[in-house]
Protein backbone atom coordinates (compact mmCIF):
# COMPACT_ATOMS: atom_id res chain seq x y z
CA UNK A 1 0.00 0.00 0.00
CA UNK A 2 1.55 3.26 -0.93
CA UNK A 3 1.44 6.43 0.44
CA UNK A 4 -0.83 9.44 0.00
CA UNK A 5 1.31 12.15 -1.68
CA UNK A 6 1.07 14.83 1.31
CA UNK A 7 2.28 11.54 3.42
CA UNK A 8 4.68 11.06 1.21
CA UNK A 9 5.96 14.58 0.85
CA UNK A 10 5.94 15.02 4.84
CA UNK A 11 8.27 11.76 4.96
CA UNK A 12 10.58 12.85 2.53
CA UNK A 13 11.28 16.56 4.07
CA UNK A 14 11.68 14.55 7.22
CA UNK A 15 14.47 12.49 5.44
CA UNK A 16 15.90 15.30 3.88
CA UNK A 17 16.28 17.03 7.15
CA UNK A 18 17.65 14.16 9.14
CA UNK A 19 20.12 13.56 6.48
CA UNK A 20 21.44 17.36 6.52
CA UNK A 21 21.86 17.28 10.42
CA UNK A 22 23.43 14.01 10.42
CA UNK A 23 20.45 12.42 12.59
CA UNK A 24 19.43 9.29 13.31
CA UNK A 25 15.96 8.14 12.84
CA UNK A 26 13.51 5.52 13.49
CA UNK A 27 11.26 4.38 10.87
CA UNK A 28 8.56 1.86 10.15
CA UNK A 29 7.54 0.29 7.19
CA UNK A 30 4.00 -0.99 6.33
CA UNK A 31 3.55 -4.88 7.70
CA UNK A 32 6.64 -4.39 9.79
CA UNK A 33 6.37 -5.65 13.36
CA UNK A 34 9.41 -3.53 14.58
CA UNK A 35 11.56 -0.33 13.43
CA UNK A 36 14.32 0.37 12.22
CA UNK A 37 17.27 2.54 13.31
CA UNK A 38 19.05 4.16 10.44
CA UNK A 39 21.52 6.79 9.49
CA UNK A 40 19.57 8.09 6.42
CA UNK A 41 21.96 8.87 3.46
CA UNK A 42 19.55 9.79 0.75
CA UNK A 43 16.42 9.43 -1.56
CA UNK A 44 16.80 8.19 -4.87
CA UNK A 45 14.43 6.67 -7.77
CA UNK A 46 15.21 2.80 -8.69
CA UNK A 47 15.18 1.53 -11.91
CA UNK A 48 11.94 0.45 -11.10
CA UNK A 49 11.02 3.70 -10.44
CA UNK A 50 10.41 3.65 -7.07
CA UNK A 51 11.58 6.19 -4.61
CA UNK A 52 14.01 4.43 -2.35
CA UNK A 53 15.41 5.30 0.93
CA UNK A 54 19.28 4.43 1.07
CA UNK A 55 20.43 4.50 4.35
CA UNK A 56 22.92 2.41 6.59
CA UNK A 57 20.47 0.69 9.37
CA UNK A 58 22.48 0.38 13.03
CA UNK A 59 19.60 -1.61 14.67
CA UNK A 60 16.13 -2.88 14.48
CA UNK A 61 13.66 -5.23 12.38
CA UNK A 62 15.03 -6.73 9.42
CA UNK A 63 13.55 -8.46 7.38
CA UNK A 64 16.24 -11.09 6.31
CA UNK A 65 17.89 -11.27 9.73
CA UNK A 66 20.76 -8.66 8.93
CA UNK A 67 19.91 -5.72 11.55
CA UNK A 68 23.11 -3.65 10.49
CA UNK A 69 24.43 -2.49 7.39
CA UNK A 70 23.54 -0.96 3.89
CA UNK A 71 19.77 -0.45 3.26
CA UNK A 72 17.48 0.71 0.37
CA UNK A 73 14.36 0.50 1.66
CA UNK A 74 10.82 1.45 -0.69
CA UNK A 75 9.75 5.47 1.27
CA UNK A 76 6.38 4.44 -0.10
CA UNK A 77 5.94 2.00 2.02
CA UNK A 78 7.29 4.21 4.95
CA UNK A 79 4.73 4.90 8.23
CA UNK A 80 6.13 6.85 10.57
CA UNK A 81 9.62 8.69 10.45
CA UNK A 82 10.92 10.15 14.17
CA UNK A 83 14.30 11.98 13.96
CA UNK A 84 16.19 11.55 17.09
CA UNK A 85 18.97 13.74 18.36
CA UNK A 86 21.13 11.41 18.14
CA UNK A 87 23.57 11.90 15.61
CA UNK A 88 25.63 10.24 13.01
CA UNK A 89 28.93 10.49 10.82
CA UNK A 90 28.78 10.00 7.40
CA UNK A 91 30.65 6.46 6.22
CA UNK A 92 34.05 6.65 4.13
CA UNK A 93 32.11 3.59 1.82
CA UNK A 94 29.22 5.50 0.72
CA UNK A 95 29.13 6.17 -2.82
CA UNK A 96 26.82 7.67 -4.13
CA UNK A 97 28.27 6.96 -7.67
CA UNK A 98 27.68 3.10 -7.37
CA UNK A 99 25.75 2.29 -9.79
CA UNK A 100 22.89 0.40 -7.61
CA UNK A 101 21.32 3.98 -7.16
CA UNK A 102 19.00 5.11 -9.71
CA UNK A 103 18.77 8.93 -9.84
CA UNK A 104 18.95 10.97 -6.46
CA UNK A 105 16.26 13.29 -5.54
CA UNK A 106 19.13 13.97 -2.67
CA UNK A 107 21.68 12.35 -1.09
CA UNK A 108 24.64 13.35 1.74
C-alpha cells in the first residue's frame, strides 16, 4: 500500500532534514512488526522507479535477519519517520556513484 502524496511529501522533508543534520531516525515500514534505526543517506528513484530510501540501518527489524548495514528501503511504504537527536557520521564507503542507485532526488 503506498502512500498518499502529502504523506509522502511530509516523509521525505523529514528524510531530507535528518540527512542534513546528520540524525538518526527511526522508521517503520507498512507490515513491519518492529523499526528500524538508520543513518539516512539519501532518496533516490530505482530503476523500477520507485523512490528508495538508502540509508545504513544500526539496529532494528530486518527483514532477512541482517539488523546492520547498507539499506534501500521502498519510502512508499514508509509509516512513521521520528528523527532523534542522536547523531551520526557520514561512512568513508558510501558512494553515491555506485551504480545500484538510480537517480537521487538527494543524497549526503
Amino acid at each position: 500500500m503506498s502512500l498518499p502524496y502529502d504523506n509522502l511529501e511530509v516523509i521525505t522533508k523529514q528524510l531530507w532534514a535528518a540527512a542534513n543534520s546528520r540524525s538518526m531516525c527511526s522508521v517503520k515500514l507498512n507490515d513491519e512488526n518492529g523499526y528500524r534505526i538508520i543513518h539516512p543517506h539519501g532518496i533516490f528513484m530505482s530503476r523500477q522507479k520507485k523512490l528508495t530510501i538508502a540509508c545504513w540501518q544500526r539496529s532494528g527489524f530486518s527483514e532477512k535477519g541482517i539488523k546492520e548495514g547498507y539499506k534501500n528501503l521502498s519510502l512508499e511504504k514508509c509509516e512513521v519517520v521520528m528523527v532523534t537527536s542522536k547523531k551520526f557520521y557520514k561512512r568513508k564507503d558510501f558512494n553515491p556513484k555506485d551504480t545500484q542507485y538510480g537517480e537521487w532526488l538527494f543524497h549526503i
